[in-house]
N, C-alpha and C. Protein backbone atom coordinates (compact mmCIF):
# COMPACT_ATOMS: atom_id res chain seq x y z
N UNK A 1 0.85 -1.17 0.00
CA UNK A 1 0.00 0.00 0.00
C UNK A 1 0.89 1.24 0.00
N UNK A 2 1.51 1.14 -0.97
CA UNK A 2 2.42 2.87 -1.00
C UNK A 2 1.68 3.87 -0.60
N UNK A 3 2.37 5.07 -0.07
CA UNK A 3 1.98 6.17 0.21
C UNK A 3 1.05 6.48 1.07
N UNK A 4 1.19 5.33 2.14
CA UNK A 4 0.23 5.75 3.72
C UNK A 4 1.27 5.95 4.26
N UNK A 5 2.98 5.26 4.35
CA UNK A 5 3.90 5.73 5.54
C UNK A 5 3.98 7.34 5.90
N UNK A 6 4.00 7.31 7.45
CA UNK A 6 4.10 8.56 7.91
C UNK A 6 2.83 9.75 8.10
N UNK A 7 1.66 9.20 7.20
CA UNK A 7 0.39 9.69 7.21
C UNK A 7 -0.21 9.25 8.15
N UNK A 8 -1.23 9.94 8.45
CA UNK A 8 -1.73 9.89 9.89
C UNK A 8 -3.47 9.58 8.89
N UNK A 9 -4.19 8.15 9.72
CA UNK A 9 -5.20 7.92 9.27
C UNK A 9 -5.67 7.79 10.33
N UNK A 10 -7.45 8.30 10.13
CA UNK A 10 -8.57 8.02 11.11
C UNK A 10 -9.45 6.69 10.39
N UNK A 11 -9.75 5.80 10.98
CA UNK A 11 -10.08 4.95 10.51
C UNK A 11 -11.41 4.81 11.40
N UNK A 12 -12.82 4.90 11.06
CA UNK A 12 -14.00 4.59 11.96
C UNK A 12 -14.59 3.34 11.91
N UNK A 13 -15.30 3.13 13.43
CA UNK A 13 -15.71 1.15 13.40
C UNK A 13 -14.49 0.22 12.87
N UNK A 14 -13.43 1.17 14.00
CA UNK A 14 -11.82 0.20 13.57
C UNK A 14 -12.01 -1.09 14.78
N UNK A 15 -13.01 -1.59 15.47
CA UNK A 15 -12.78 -2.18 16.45
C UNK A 15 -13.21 -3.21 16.20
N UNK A 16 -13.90 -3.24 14.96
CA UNK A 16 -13.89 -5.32 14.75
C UNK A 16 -14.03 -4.97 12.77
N UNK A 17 -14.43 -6.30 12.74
CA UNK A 17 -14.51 -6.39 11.29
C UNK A 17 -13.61 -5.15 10.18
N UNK A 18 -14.33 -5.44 8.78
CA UNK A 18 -13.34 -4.60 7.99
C UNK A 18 -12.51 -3.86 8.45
N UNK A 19 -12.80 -2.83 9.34
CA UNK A 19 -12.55 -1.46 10.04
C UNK A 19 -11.16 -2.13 10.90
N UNK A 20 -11.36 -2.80 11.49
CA UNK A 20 -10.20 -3.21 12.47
C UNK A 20 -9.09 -3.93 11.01
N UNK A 21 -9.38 -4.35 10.16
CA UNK A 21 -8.22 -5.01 8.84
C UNK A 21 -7.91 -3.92 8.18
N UNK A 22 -8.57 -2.93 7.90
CA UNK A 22 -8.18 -1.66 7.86
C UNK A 22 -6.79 -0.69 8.30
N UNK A 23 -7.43 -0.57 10.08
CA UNK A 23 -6.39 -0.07 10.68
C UNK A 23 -4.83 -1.19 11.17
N UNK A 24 -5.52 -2.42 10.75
CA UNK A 24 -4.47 -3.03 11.03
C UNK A 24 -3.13 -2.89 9.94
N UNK A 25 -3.83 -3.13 8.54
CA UNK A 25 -2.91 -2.93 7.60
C UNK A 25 -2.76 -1.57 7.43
N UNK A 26 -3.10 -0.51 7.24
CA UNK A 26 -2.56 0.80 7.22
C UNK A 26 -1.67 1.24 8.26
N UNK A 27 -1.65 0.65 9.74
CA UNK A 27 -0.68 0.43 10.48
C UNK A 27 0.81 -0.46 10.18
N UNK A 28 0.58 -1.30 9.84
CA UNK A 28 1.29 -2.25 9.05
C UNK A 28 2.18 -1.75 7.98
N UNK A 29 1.66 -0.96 7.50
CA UNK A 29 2.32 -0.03 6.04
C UNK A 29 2.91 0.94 6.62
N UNK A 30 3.15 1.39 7.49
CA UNK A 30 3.53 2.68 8.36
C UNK A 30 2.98 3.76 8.60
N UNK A 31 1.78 3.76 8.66
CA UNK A 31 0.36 4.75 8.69
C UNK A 31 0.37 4.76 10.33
N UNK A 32 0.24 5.88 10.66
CA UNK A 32 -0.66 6.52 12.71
C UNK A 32 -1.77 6.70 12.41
N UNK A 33 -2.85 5.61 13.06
CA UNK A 33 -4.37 5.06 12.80
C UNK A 33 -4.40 6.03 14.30
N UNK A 34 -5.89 6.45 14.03
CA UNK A 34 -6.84 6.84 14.90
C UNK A 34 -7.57 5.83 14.98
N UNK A 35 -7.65 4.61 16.01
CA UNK A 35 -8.68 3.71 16.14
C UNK A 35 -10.10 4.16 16.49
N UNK A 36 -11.29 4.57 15.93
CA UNK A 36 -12.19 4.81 16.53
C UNK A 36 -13.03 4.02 16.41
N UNK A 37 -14.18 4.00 17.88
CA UNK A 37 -14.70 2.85 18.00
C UNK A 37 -15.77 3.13 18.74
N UNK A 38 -17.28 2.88 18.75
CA UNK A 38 -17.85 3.16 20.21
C UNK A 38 -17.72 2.44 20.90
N UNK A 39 -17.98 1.20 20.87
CA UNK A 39 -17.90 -0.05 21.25
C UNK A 39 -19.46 -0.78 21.47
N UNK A 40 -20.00 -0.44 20.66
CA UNK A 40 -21.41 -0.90 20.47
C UNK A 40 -21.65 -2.55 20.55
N UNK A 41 -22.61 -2.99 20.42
CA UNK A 41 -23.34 -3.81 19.58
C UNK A 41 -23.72 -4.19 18.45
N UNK A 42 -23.59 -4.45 17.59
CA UNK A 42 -23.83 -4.65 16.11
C UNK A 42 -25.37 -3.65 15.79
N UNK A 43 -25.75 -3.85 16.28
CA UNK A 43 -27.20 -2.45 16.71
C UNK A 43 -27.36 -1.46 16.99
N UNK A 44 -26.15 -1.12 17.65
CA UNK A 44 -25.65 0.46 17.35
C UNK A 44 -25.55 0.27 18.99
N UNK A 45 -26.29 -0.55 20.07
CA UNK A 45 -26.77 -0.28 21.41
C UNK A 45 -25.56 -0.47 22.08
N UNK A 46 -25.14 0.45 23.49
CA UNK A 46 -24.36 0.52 24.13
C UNK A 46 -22.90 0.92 23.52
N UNK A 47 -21.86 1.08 24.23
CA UNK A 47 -20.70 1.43 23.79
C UNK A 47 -19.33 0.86 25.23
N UNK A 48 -18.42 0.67 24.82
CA UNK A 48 -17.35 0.44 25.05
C UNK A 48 -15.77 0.54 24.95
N UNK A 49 -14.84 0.50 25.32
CA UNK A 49 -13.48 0.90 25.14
C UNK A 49 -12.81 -0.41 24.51
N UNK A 50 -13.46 -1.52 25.21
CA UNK A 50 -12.17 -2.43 24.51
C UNK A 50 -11.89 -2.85 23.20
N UNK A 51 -13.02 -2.74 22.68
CA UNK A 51 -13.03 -2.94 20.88
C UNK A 51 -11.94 -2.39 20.52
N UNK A 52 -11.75 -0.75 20.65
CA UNK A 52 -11.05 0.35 20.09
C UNK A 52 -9.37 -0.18 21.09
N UNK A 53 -9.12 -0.44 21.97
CA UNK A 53 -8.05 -0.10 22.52
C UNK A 53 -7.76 -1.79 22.09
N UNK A 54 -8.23 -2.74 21.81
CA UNK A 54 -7.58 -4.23 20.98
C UNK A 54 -6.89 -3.96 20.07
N UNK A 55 -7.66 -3.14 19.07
CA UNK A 55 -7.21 -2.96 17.71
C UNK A 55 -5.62 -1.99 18.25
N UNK A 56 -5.78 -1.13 18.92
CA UNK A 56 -4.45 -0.41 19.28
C UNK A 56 -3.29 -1.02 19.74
N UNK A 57 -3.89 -2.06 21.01
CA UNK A 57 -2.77 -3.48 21.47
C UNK A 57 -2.09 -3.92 20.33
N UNK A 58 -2.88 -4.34 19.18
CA UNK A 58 -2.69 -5.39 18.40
C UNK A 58 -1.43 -4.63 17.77
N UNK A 59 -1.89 -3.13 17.29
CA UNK A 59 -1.13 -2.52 15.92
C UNK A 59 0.31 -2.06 16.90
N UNK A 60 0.13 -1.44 18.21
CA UNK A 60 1.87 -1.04 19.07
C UNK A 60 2.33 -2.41 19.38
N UNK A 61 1.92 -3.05 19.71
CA UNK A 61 2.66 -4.72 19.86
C UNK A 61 3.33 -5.16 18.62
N UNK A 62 2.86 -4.88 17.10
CA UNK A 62 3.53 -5.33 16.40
C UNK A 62 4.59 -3.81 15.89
N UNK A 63 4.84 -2.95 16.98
CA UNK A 63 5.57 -1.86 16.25
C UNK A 63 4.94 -0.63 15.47
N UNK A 64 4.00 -0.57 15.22
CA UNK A 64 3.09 0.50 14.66
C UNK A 64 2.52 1.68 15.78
N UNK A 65 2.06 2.54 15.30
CA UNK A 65 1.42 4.00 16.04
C UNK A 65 -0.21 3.86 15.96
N UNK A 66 -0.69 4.07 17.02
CA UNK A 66 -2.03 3.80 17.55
C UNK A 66 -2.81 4.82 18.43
N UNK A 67 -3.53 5.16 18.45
CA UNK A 67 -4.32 5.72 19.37
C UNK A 67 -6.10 5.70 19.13
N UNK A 68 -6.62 5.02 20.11
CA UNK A 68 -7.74 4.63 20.23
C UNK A 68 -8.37 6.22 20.51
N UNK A 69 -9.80 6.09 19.89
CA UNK A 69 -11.04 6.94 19.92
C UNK A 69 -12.19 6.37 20.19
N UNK A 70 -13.11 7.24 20.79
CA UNK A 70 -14.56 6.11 21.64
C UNK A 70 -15.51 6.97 20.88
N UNK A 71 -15.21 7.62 20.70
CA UNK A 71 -16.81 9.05 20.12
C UNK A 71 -17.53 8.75 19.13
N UNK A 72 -18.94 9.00 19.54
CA UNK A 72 -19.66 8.18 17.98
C UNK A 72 -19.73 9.59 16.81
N UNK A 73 -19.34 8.89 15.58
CA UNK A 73 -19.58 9.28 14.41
C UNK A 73 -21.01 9.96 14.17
N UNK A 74 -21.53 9.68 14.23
CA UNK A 74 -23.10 10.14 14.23
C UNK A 74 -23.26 11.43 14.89
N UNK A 75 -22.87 11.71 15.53
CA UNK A 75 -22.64 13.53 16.49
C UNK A 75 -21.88 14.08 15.73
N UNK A 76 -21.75 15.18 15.34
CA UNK A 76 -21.14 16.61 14.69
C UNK A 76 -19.70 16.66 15.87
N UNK A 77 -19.94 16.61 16.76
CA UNK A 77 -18.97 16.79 18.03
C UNK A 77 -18.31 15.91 18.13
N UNK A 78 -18.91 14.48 18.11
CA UNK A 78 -17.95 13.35 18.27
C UNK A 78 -17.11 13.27 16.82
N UNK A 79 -17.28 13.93 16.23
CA UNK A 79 -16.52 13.57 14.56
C UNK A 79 -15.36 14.85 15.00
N UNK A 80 -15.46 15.87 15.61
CA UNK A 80 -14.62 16.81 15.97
C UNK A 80 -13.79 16.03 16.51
N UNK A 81 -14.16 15.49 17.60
CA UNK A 81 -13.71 15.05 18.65
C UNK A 81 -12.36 13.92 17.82
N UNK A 82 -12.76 13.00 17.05
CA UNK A 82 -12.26 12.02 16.55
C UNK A 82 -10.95 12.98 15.76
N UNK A 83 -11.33 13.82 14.75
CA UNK A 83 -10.01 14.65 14.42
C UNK A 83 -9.40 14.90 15.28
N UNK A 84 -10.16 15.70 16.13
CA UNK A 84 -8.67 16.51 17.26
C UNK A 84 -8.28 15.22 18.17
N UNK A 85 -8.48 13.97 18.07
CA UNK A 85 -7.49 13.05 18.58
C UNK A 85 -6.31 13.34 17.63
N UNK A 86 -6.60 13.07 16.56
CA UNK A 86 -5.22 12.79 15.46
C UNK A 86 -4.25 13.93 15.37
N UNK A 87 -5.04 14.99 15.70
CA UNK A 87 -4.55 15.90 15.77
C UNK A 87 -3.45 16.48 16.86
N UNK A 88 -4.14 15.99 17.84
CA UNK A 88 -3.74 16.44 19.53
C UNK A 88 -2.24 15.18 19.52
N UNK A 89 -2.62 13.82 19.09
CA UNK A 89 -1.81 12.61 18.99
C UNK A 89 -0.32 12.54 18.35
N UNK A 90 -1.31 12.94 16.67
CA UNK A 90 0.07 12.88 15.68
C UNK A 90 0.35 14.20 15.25
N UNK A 91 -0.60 15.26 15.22
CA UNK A 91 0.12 16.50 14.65
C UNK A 91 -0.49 16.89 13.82
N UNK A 92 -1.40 15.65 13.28
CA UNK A 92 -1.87 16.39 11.70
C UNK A 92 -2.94 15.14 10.85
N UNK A 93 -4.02 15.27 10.31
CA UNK A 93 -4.68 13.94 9.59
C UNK A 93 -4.40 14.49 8.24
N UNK A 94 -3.74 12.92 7.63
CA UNK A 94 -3.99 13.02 6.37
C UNK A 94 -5.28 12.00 5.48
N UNK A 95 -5.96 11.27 6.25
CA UNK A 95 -7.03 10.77 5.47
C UNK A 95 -7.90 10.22 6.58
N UNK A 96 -9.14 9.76 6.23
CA UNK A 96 -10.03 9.14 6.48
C UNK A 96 -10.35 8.22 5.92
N UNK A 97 -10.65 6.97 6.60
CA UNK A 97 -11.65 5.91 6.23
C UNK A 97 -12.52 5.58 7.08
N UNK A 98 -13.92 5.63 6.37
CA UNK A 98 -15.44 6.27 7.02
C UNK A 98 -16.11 4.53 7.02
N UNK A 99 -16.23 3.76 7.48
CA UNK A 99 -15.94 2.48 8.19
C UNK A 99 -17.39 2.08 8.65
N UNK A 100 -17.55 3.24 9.66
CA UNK A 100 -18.06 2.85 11.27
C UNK A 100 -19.82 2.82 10.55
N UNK A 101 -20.17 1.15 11.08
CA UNK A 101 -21.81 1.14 10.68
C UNK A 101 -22.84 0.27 11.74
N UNK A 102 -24.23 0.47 11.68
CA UNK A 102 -24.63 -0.91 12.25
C UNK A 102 -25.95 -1.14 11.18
N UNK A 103 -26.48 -2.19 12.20
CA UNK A 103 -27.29 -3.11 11.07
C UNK A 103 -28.51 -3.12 12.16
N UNK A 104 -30.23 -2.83 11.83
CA UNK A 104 -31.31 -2.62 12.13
C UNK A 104 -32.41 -3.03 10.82
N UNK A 105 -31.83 -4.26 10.81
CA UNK A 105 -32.57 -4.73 9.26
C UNK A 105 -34.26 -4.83 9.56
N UNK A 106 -35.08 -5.32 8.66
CA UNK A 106 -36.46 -5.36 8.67
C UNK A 106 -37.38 -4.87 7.85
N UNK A 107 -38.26 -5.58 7.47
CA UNK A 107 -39.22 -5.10 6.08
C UNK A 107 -39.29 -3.53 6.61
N UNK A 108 -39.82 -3.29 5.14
CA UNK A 108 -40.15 -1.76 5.61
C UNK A 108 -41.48 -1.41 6.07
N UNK A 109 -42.26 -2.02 5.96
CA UNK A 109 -43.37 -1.61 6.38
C UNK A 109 -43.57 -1.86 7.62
N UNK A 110 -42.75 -2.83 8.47
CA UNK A 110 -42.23 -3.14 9.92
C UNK A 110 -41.74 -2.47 10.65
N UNK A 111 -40.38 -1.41 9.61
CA UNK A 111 -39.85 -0.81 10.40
C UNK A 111 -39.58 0.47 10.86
N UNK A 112 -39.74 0.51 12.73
CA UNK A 112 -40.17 1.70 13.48
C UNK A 112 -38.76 3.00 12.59
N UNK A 113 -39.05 3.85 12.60
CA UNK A 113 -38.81 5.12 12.24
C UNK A 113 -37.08 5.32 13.40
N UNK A 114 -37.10 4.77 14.44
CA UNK A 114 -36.09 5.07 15.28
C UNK A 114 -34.87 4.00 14.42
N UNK A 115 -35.03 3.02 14.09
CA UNK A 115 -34.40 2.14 13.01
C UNK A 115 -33.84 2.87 12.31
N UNK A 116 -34.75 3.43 11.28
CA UNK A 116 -34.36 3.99 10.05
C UNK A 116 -33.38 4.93 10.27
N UNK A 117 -33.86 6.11 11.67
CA UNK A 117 -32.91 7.05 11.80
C UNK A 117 -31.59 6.61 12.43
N UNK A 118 -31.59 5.61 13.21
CA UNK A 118 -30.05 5.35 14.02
C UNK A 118 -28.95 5.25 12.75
N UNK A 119 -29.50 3.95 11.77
CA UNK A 119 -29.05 3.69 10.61
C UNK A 119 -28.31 4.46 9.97
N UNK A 120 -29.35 5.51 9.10
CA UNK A 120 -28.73 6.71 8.30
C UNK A 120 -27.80 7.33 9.33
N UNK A 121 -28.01 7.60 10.43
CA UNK A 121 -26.81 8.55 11.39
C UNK A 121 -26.04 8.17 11.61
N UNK A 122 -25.66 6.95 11.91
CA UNK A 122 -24.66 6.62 11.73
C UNK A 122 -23.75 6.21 10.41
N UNK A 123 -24.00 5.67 9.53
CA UNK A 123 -23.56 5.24 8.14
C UNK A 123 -23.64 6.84 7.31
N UNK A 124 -24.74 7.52 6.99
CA UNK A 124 -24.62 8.47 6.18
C UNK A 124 -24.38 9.72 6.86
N UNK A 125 -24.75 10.64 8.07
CA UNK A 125 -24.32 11.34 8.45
C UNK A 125 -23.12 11.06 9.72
N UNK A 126 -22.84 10.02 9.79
CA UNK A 126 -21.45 9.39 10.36
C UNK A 126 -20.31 9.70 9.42
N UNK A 127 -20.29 9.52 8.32
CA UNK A 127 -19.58 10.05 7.14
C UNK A 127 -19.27 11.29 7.32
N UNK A 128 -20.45 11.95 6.58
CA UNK A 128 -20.54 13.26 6.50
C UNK A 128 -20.22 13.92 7.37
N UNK A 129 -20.33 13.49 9.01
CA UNK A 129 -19.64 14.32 9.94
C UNK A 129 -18.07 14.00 10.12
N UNK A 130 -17.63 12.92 9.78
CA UNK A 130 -16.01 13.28 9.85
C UNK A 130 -15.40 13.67 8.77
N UNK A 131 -15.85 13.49 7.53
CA UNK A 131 -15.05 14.24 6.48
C UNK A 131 -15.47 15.83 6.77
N UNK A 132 -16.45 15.89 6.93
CA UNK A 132 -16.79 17.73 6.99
C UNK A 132 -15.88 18.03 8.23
N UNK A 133 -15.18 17.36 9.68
CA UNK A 133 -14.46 17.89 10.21
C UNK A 133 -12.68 17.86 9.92
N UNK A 134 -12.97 16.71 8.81
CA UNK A 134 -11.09 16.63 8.42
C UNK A 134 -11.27 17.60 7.54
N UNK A 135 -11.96 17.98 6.61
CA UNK A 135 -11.78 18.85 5.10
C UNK A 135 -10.75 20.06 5.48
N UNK A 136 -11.48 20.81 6.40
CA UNK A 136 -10.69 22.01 6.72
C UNK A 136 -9.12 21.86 6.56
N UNK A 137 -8.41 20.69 7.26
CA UNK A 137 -7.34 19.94 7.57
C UNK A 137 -6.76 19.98 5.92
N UNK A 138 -7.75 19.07 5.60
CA UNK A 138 -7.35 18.99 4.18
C UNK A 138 -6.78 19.93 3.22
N UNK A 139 -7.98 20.63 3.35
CA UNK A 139 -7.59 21.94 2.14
C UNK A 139 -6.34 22.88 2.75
N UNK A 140 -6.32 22.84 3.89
CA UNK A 140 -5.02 24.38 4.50
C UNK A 140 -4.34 23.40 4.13
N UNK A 141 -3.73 21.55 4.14
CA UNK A 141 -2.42 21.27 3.98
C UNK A 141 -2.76 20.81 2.13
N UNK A 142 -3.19 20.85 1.28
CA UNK A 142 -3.65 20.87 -0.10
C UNK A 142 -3.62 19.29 0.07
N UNK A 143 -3.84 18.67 0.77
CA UNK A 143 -3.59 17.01 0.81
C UNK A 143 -5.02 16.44 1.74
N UNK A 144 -5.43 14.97 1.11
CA UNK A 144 -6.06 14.75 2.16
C UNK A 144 -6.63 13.47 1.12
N UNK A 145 -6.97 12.40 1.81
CA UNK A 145 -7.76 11.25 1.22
C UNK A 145 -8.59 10.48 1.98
N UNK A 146 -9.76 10.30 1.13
CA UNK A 146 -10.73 9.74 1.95
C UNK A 146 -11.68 8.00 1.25
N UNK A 147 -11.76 7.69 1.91
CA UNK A 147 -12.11 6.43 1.73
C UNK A 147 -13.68 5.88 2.44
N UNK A 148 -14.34 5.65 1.72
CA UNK A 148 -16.03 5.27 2.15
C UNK A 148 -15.90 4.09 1.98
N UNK A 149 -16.72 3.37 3.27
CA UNK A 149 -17.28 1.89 3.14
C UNK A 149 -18.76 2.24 2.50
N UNK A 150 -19.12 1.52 1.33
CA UNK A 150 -20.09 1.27 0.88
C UNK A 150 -20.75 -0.01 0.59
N UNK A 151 -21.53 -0.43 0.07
CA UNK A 151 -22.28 -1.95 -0.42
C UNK A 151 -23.16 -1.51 -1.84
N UNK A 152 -22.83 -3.19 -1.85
CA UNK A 152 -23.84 -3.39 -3.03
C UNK A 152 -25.30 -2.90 -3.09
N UNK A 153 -25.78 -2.87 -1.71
CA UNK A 153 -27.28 -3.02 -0.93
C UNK A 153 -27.39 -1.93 -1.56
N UNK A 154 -26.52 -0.20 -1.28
CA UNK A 154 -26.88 0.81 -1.68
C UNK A 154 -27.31 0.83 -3.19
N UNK A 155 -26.94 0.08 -4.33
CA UNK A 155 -26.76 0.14 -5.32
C UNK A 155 -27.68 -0.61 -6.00
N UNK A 156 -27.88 -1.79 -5.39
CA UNK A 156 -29.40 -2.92 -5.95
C UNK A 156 -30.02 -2.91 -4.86
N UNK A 157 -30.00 -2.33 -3.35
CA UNK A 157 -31.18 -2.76 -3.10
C UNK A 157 -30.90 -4.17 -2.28
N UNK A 158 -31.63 -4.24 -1.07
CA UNK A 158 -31.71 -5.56 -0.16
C UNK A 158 -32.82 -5.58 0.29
N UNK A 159 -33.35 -6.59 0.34
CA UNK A 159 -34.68 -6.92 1.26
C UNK A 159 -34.27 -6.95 2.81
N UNK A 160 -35.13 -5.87 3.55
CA UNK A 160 -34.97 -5.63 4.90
C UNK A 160 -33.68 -4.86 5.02
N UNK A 161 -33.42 -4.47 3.78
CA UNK A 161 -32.13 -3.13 4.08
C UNK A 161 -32.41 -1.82 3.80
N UNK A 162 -34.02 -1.41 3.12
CA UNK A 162 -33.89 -0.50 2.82
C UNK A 162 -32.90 0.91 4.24
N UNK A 163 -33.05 0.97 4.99
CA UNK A 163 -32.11 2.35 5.86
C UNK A 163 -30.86 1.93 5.52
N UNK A 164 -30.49 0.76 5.52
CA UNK A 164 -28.78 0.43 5.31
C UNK A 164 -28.48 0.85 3.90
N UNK A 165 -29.62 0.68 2.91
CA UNK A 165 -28.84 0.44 1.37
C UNK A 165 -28.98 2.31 0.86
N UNK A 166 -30.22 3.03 1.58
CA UNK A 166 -30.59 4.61 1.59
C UNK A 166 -29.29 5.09 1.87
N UNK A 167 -28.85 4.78 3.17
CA UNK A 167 -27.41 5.09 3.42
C UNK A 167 -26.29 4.96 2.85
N UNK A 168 -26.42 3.92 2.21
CA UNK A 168 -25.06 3.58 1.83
C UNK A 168 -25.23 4.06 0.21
N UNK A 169 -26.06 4.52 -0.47
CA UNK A 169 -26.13 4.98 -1.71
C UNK A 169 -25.75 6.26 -1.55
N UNK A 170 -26.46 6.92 -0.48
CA UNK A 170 -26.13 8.53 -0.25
C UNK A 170 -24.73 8.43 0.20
N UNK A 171 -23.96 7.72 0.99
CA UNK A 171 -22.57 7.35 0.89
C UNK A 171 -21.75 7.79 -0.76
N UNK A 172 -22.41 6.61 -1.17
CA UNK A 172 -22.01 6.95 -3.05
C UNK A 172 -21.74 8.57 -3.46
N UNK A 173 -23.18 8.91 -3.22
CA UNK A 173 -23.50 10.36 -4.08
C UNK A 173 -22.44 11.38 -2.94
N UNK A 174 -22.51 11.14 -2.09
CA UNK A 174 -20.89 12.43 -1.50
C UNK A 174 -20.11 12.04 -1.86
N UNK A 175 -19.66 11.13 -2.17
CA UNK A 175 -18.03 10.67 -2.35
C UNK A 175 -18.05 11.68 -3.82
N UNK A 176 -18.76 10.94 -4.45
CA UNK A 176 -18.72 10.94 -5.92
C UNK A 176 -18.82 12.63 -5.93
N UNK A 177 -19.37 13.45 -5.86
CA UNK A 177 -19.52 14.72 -5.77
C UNK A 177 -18.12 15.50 -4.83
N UNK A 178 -17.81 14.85 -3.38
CA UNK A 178 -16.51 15.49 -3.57
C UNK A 178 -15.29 15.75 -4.26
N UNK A 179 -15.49 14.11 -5.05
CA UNK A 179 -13.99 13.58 -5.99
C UNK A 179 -14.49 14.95 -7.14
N UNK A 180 -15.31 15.86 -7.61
CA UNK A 180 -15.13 16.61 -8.62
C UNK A 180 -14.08 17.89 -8.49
C-alpha cells in the first residue's frame, strides 16, 4: 500500500470487522491510525473501550502507532472530537476511512422510524460528519484522502435493508460529488 507511511489515518468502526483489517494494515504499512470505535453492539446499542483499545494493542505490539477513539460518528462533536485526537496525537490527519456502521434490518413496512434514523446517522451522516471535520485539515495542507465503506445493498437494493442500502447509496453520491 504505497503512500500511507508517515500519514496519519482516522479509521471509523476500527474495532472489529473490515474497520479493524483496515487499521491493522494501514498500520502495518507505516500509517498513525486513529482507532475509533464506540464499542457498540452490532445495533448500534451501548458502547465500550475495549473494541477500540484491541485494535491499538494489536497494531503497538507489532511496532506501529495507535491511538484509540470512543466518540460516535453520528454527532457533529464526536466527529470533531475524533479529528482533534489525530490531531492532539500525531500532529496532523492526512485521510479518512469512514468504516463505522450498524445493522437494524427489517421489512419496511415493519420498520419503526427510530431504526431507520439510528441507521442513516450513523452510516450516512457518520460520514458526513467526519469528512466535513477533516476537510478544513485537508484543504489548508492541499492534501487529504478519503475512503467510504459502501455496499452493493446501496446500489441494488436488499430486502430488509432498505435504511442500510438509503445510506449507503447517499454514501455513493458524497463521495462521488466530492472527488469533482
Amino acid at each position: 500500500m504505497p503512500g500511507v507511511a508517515d500519514r496519519v489515518i482516522v479509521v471509523t468502526g476500527a474495532g472489529g470487522g473490515l474497520g479493524r483489517e483496515y487499521a491493522l494494515t494501514l498500520a502495518r504499512e507505516g500509517a498513525s491510525v486513529v482507532v475509533n470505535d464506540l464499542g457498540g453492539a452490532r445495533d448500534g446499542t451501548g458502547a465500550g473501550h475495549s473494541m477500540a483499545d484491541q485494535v491499538v494493542a494489536e497494531i503497538k505490539d507489532a511496532g506501529g502507532r495507535a491511538v484509540a477513539n470512543y466518540d460516535s460518528v453520528a454527532e457533529a462533536e464526536g466527529a470533531e472530537n475524533i479529528v482533534k485526537t489525530a490531531l492532539d496525537e500525531f500532529g496532523k490527519i492526512d485521510g479518512v476511512v469512514s468504516n463505522a456502521g450498524i445493522l437494524r434490518d427489517g421489512t419496511f413496512h415493519k420498520m419503526p422510524f427510530e431504526n431507520w434514523d439510528s441507521v442513516l446517522k450513523v452510516h450516512l451522516y457518520g460520514g458526513y460528519n467526519v469528512i466535513r471535520a477533516a476537510w478544513p485539515h485537508f484543504r489548508e495542507q492541499s492534501y487529504g484522502r478519503i475512503v467510504v465503506a459502501t455496499s452493493t445493498s446501496g446500489l441494488f437494493g436488499n430486502f430488509g435493508q432498505a435504511n442500510y442500502s438509503a445510506a449507503k447509496l447517499g454514501l455513493v453520491g458524497l463521495i462521488n460529488t466530492l472527488a469533482q
